[in-house]
C-alpha atoms as a PDB file:
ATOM      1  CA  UNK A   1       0.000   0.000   0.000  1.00  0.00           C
ATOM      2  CA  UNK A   2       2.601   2.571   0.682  1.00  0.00           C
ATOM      3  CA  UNK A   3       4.747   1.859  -2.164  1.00  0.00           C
ATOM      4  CA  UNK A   4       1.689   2.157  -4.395  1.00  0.00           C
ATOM      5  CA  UNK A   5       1.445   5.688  -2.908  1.00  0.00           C
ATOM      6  CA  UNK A   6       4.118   6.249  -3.179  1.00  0.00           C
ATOM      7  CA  UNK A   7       4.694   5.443  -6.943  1.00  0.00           C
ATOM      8  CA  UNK A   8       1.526   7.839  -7.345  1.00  0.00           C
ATOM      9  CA  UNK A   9       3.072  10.611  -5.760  1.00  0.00           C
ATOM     10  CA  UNK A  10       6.194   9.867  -7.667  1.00  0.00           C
ATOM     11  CA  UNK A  11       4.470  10.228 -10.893  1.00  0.00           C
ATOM     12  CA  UNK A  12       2.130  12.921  -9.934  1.00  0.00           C
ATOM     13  CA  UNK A  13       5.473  15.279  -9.841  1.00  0.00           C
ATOM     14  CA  UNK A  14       7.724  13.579 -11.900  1.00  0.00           C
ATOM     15  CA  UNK A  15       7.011  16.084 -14.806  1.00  0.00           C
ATOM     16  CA  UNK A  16       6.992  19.195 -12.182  1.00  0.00           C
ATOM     17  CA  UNK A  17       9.872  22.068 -12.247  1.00  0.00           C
ATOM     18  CA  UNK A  18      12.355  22.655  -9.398  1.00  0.00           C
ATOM     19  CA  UNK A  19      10.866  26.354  -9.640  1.00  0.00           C
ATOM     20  CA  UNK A  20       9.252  28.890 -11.202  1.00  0.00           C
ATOM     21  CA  UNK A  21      10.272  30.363 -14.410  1.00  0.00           C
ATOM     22  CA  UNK A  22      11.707  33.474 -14.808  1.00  0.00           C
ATOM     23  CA  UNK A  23      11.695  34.687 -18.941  1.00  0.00           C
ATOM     24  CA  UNK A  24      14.065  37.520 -19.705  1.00  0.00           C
ATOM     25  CA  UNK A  25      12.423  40.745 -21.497  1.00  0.00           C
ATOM     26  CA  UNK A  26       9.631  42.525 -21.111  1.00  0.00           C
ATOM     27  CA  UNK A  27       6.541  41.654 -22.212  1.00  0.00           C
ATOM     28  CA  UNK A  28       6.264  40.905 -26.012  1.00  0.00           C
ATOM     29  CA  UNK A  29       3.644  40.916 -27.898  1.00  0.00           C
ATOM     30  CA  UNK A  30       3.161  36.714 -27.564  1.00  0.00           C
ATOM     31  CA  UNK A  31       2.224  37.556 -24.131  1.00  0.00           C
ATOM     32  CA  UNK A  32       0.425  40.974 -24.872  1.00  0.00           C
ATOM     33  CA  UNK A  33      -2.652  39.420 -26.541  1.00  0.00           C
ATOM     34  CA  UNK A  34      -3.578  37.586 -24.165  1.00  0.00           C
ATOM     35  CA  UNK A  35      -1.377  37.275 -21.183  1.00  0.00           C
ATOM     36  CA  UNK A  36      -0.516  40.530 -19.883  1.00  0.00           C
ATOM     37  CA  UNK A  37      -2.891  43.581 -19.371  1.00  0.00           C
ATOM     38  CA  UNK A  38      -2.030  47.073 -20.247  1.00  0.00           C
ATOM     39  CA  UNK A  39       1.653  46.262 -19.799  1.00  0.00           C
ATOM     40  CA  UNK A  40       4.637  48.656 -19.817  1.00  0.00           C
ATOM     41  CA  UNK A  41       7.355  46.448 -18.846  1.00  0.00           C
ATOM     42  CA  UNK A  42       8.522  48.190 -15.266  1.00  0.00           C
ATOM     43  CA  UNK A  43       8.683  45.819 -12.781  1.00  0.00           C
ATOM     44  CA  UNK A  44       9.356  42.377 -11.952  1.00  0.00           C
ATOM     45  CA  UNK A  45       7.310  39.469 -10.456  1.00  0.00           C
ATOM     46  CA  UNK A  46       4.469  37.666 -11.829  1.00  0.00           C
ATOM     47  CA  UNK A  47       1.638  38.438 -13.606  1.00  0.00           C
ATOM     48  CA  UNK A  48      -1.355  36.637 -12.825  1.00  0.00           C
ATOM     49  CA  UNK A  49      -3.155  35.889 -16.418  1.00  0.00           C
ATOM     50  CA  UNK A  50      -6.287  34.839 -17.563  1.00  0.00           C
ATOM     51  CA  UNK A  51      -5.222  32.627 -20.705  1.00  0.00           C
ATOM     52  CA  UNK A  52      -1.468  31.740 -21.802  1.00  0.00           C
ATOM     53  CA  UNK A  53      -0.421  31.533 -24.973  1.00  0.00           C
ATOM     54  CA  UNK A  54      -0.047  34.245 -28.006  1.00  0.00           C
ATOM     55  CA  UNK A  55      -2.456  34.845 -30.397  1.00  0.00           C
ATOM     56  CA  UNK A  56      -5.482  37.535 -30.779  1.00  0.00           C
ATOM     57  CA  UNK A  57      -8.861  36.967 -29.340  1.00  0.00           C
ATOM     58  CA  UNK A  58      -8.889  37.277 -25.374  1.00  0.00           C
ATOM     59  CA  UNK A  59     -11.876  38.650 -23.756  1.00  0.00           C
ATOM     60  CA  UNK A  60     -11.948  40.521 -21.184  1.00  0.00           C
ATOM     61  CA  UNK A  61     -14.750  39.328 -19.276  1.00  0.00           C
ATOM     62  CA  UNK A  62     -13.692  35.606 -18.956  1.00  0.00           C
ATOM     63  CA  UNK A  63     -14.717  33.561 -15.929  1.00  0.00           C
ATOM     64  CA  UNK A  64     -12.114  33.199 -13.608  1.00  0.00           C
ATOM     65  CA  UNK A  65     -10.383  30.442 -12.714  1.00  0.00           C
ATOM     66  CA  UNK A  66     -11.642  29.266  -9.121  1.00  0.00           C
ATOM     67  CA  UNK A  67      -9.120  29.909  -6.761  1.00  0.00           C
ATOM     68  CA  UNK A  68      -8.962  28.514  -3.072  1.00  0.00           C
ATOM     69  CA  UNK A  69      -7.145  30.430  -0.324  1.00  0.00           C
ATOM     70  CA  UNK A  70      -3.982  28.337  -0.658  1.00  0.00           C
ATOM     71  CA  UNK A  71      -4.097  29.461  -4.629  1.00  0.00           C
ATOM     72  CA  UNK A  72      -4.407  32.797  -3.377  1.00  0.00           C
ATOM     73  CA  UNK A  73      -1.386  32.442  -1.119  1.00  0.00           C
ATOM     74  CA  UNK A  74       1.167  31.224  -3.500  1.00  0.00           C
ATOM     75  CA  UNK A  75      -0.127  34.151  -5.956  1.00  0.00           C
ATOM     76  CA  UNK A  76       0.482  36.580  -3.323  1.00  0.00           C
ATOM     77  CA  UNK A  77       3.926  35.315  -2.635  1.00  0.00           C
ATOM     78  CA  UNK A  78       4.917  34.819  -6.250  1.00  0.00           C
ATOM     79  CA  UNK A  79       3.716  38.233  -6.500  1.00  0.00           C
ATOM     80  CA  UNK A  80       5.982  40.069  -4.250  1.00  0.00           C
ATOM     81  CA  UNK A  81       8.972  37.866  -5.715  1.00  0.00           C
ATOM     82  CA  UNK A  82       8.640  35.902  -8.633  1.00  0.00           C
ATOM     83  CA  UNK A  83      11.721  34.042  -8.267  1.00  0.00           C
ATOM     84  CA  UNK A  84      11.148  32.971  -4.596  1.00  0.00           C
ATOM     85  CA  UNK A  85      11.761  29.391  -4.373  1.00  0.00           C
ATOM     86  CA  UNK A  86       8.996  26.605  -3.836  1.00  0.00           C
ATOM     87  CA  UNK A  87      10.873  26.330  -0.505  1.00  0.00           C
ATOM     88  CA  UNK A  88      10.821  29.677   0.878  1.00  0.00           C
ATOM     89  CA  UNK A  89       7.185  30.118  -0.447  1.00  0.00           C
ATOM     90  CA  UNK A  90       6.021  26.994   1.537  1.00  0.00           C
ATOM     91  CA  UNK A  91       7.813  27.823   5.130  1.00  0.00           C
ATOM     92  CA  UNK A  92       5.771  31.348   4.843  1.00  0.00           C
ATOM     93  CA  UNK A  93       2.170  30.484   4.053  1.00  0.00           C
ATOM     94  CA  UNK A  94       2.451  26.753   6.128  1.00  0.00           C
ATOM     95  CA  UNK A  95       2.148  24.250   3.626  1.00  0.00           C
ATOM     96  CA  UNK A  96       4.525  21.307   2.178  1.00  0.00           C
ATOM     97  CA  UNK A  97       6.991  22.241  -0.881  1.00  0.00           C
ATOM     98  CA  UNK A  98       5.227  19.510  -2.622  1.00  0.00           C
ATOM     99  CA  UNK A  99       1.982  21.150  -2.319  1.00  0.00           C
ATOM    100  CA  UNK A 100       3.406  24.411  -3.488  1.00  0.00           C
ATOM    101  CA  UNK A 101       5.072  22.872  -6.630  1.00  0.00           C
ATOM    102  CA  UNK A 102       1.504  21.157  -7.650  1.00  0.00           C
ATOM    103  CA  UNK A 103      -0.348  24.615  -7.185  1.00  0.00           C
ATOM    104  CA  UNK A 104       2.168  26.338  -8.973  1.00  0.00           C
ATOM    105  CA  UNK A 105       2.292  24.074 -12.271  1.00  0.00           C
ATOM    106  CA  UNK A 106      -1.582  23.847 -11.876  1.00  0.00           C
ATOM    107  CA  UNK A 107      -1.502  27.176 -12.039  1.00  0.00           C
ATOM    108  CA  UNK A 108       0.337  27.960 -14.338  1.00  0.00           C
ATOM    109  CA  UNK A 109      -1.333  25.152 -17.212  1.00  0.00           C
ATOM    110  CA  UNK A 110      -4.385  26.581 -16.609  1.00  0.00           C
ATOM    111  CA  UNK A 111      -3.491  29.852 -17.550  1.00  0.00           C
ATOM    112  CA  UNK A 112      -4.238  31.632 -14.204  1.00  0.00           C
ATOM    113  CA  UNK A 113      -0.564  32.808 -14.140  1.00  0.00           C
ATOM    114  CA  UNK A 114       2.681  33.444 -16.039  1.00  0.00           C
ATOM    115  CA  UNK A 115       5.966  34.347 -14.560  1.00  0.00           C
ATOM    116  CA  UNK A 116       8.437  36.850 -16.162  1.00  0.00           C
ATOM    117  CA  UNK A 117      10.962  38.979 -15.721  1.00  0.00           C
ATOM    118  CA  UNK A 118       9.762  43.040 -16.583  1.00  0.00           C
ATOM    119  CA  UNK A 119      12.285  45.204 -18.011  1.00  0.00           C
ATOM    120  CA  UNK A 120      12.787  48.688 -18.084  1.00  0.00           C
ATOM    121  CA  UNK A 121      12.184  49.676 -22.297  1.00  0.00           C
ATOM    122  CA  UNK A 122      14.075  52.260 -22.050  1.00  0.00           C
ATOM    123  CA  UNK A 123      17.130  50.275 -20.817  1.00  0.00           C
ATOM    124  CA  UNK A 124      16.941  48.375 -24.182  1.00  0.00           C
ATOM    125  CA  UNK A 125      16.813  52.053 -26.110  1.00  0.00           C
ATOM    126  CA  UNK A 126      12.938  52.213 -26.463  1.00  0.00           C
ATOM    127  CA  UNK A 127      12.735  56.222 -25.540  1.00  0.00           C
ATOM    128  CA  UNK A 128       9.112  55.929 -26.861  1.00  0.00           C
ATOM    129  CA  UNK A 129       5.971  55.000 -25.565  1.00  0.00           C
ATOM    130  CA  UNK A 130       2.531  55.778 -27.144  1.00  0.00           C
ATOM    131  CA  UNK A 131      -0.391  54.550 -27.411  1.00  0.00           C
ATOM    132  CA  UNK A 132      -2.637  54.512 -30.318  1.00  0.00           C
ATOM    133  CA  UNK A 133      -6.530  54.814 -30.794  1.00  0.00           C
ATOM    134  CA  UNK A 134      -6.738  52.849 -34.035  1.00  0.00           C
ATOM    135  CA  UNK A 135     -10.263  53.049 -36.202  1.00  0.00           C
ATOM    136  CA  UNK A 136     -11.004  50.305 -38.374  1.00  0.00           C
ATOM    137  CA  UNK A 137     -13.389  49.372 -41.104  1.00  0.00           C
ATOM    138  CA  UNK A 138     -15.590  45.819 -39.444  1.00  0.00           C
ATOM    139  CA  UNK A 139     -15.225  43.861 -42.005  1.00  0.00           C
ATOM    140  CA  UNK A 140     -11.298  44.242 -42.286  1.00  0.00           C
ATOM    141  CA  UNK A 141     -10.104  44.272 -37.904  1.00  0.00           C
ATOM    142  CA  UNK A 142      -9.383  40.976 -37.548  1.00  0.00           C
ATOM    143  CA  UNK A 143      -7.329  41.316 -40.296  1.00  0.00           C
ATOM    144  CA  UNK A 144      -5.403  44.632 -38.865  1.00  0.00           C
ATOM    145  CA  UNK A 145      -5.352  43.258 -35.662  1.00  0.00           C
ATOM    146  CA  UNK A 146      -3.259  40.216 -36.820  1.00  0.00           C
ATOM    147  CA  UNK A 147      -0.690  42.414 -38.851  1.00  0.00           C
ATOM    148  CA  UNK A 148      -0.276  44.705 -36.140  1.00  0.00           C
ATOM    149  CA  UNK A 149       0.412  42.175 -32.877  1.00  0.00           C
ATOM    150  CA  UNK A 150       2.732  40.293 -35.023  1.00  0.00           C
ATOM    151  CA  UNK A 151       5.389  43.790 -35.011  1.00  0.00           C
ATOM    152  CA  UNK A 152       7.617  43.808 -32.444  1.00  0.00           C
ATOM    153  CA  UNK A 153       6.761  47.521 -31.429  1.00  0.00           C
ATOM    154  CA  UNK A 154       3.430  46.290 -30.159  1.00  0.00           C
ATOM    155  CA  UNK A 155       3.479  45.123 -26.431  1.00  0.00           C
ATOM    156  CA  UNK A 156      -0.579  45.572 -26.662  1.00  0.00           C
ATOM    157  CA  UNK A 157      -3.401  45.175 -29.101  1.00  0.00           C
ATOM    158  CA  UNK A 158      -7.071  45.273 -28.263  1.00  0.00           C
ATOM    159  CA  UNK A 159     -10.567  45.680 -29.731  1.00  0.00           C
ATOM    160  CA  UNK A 160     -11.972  48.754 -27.707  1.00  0.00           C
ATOM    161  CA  UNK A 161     -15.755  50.246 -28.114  1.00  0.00           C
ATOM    162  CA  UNK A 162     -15.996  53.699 -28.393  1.00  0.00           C
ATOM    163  CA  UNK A 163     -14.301  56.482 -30.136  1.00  0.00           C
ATOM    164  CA  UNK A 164     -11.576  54.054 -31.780  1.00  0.00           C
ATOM    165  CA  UNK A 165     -12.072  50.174 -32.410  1.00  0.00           C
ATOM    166  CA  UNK A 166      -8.290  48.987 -31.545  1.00  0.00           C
ATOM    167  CA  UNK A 167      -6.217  49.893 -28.871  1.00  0.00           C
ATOM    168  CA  UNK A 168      -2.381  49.297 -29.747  1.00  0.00           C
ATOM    169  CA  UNK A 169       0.895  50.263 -26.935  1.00  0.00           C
ATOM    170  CA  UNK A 170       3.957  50.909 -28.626  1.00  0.00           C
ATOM    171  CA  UNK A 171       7.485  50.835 -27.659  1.00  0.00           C
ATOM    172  CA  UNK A 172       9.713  52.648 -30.397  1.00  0.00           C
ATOM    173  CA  UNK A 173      13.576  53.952 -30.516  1.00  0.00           C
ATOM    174  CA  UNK A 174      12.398  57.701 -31.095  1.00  0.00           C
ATOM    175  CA  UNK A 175       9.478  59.964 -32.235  1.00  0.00           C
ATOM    176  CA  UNK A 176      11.081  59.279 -35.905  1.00  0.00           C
ATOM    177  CA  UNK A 177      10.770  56.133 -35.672  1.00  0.00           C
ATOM    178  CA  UNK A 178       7.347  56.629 -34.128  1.00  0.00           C
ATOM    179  CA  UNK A 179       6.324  58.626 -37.027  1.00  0.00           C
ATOM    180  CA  UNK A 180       7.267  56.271 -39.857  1.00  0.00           C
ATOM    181  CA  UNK A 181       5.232  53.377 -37.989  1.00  0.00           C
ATOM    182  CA  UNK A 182       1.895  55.431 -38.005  1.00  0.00           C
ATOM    183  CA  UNK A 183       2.483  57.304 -40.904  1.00  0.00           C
ATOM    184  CA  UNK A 184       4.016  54.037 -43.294  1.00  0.00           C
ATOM    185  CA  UNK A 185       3.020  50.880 -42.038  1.00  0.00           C
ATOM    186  CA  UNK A 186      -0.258  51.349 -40.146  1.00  0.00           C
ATOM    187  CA  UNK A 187      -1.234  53.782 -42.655  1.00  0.00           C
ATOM    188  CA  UNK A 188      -1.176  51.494 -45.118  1.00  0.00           C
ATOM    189  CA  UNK A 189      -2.977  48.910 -43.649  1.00  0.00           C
ATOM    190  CA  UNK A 190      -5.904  48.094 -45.752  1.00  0.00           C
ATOM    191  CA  UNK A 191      -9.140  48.862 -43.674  1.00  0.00           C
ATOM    192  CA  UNK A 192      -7.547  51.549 -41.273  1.00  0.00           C
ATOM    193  CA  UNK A 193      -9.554  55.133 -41.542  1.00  0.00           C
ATOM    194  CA  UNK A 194      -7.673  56.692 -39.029  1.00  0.00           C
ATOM    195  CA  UNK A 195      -5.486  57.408 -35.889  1.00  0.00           C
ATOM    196  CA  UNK A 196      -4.818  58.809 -32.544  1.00  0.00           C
ATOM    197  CA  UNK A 197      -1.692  58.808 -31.120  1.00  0.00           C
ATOM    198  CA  UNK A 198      -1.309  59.754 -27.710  1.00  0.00           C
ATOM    199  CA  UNK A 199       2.479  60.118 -26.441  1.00  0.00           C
ATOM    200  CA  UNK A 200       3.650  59.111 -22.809  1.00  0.00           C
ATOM    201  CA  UNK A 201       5.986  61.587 -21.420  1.00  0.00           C
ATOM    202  CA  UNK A 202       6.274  60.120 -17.666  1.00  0.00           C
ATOM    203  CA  UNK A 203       5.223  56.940 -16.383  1.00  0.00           C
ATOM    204  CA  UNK A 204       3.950  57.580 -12.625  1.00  0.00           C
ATOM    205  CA  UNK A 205       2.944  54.135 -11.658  1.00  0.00           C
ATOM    206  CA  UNK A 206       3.241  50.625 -13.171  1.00  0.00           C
ATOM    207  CA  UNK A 207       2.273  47.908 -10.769  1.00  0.00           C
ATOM    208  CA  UNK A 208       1.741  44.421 -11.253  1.00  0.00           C
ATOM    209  CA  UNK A 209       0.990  43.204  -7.885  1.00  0.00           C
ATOM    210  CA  UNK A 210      -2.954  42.366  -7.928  1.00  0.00           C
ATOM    211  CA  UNK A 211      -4.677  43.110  -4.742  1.00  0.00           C
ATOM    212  CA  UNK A 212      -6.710  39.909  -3.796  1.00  0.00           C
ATOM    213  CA  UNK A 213     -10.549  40.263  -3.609  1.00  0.00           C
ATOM    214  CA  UNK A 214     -12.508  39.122  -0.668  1.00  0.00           C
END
């Protein structure tokens, strides 16, 4: 009997990491789509997520995944450090390292979070950040949206209602570069009837530590 369980518990975590996983960069646009919310690449931790993956199509209003209070705690933790080992994390909320490891991998397959390291843009040379009120023709913003979350200037691309139909964050070298972007690629962009740009000159607060709700 025991060394049936323990063969179970031996496969249940055979496949599981020896931590979490930190991914250089800040967030790219594989992550922007559907991973990361209104993004701008300033801190470090974890992001908790409602679908992982790239691609176009996230809603916003997708059930969330159920989460207990132990879920919660590991979040939390992961949260304030996202390269805290499974170790640490277990001797401060009281639970096994085991039982941490599981959560986390469960976690993290169904999408509920992603763990990545944030970077500063402008550290890389990106001394522009904008974002971009895109209208669109219907029939042809699937289409734009595609083309435009698959340039690496775009760290976020959604369908908005309202005054524009896309909303698109850009990172870009400088307001030249910025320029030509708009002006050349999106401009010719079959379907797109206009565009407001809106420039960042100061970024005040970025935070990416969710406060849990009760």
């Amino acid at each position: 009997m025991r060394c049936a369980l323990r063969k179970q518990v031996t496969e249940l975590f055979r496949n599981a990491q020896h931590g979490p996983q930190i991914y250089p960069g800040f967030v790219t646009r594989s992550s922007l789509s559907a991973d990361n919310p209104r993004a701008h690449g300033y801190a470090a931790g974890v992001s908790e997520t409602p679908e992982t993956g790239s691609g176009v199509g996230w809603s916003a209003h997708r059930s969330p995944h159920q989460l207990d209070d132990l879920d919660r705690a590991v979040l939390h933790e992961l949260q304030l450090d996202g390269r805290r080992s499974f170790r640490d994390i277990a001797r401060t909320i009281g639970a096994s390292e085991a039982t941490v490891r599981f959560r986390v991998n469960r976690l993290r397959e169904n999408g509920v979070l992603q763990i990545l390291g944030f970077v500063d843009p402008a550290a890389l040379g990106y001394g522009v950040l904008s974002s971009l009120f895109v209208r669109v023709r219907p029939s042809a913003t699937m289409t734009v949206v595609e083309t435009i979350a698959s340039w690496p200037e775009a760290m976020y691309v959604s369908s908005t209602v309202g005054r524009a139909d896309l909303f698109v964050q850009i990172v870009c070298e400088d307001q030249e570069s910025l320029f030509r972007l708009i002006s050349e690629r999106i401009g010719a962009l079959d379907g797109v009837e206009g565009v407001e740009t809106l420039m960042e000159l100061k970024v005040h607060k970025a935070q990416y530590v969710y406060a849990s709700l009760e």
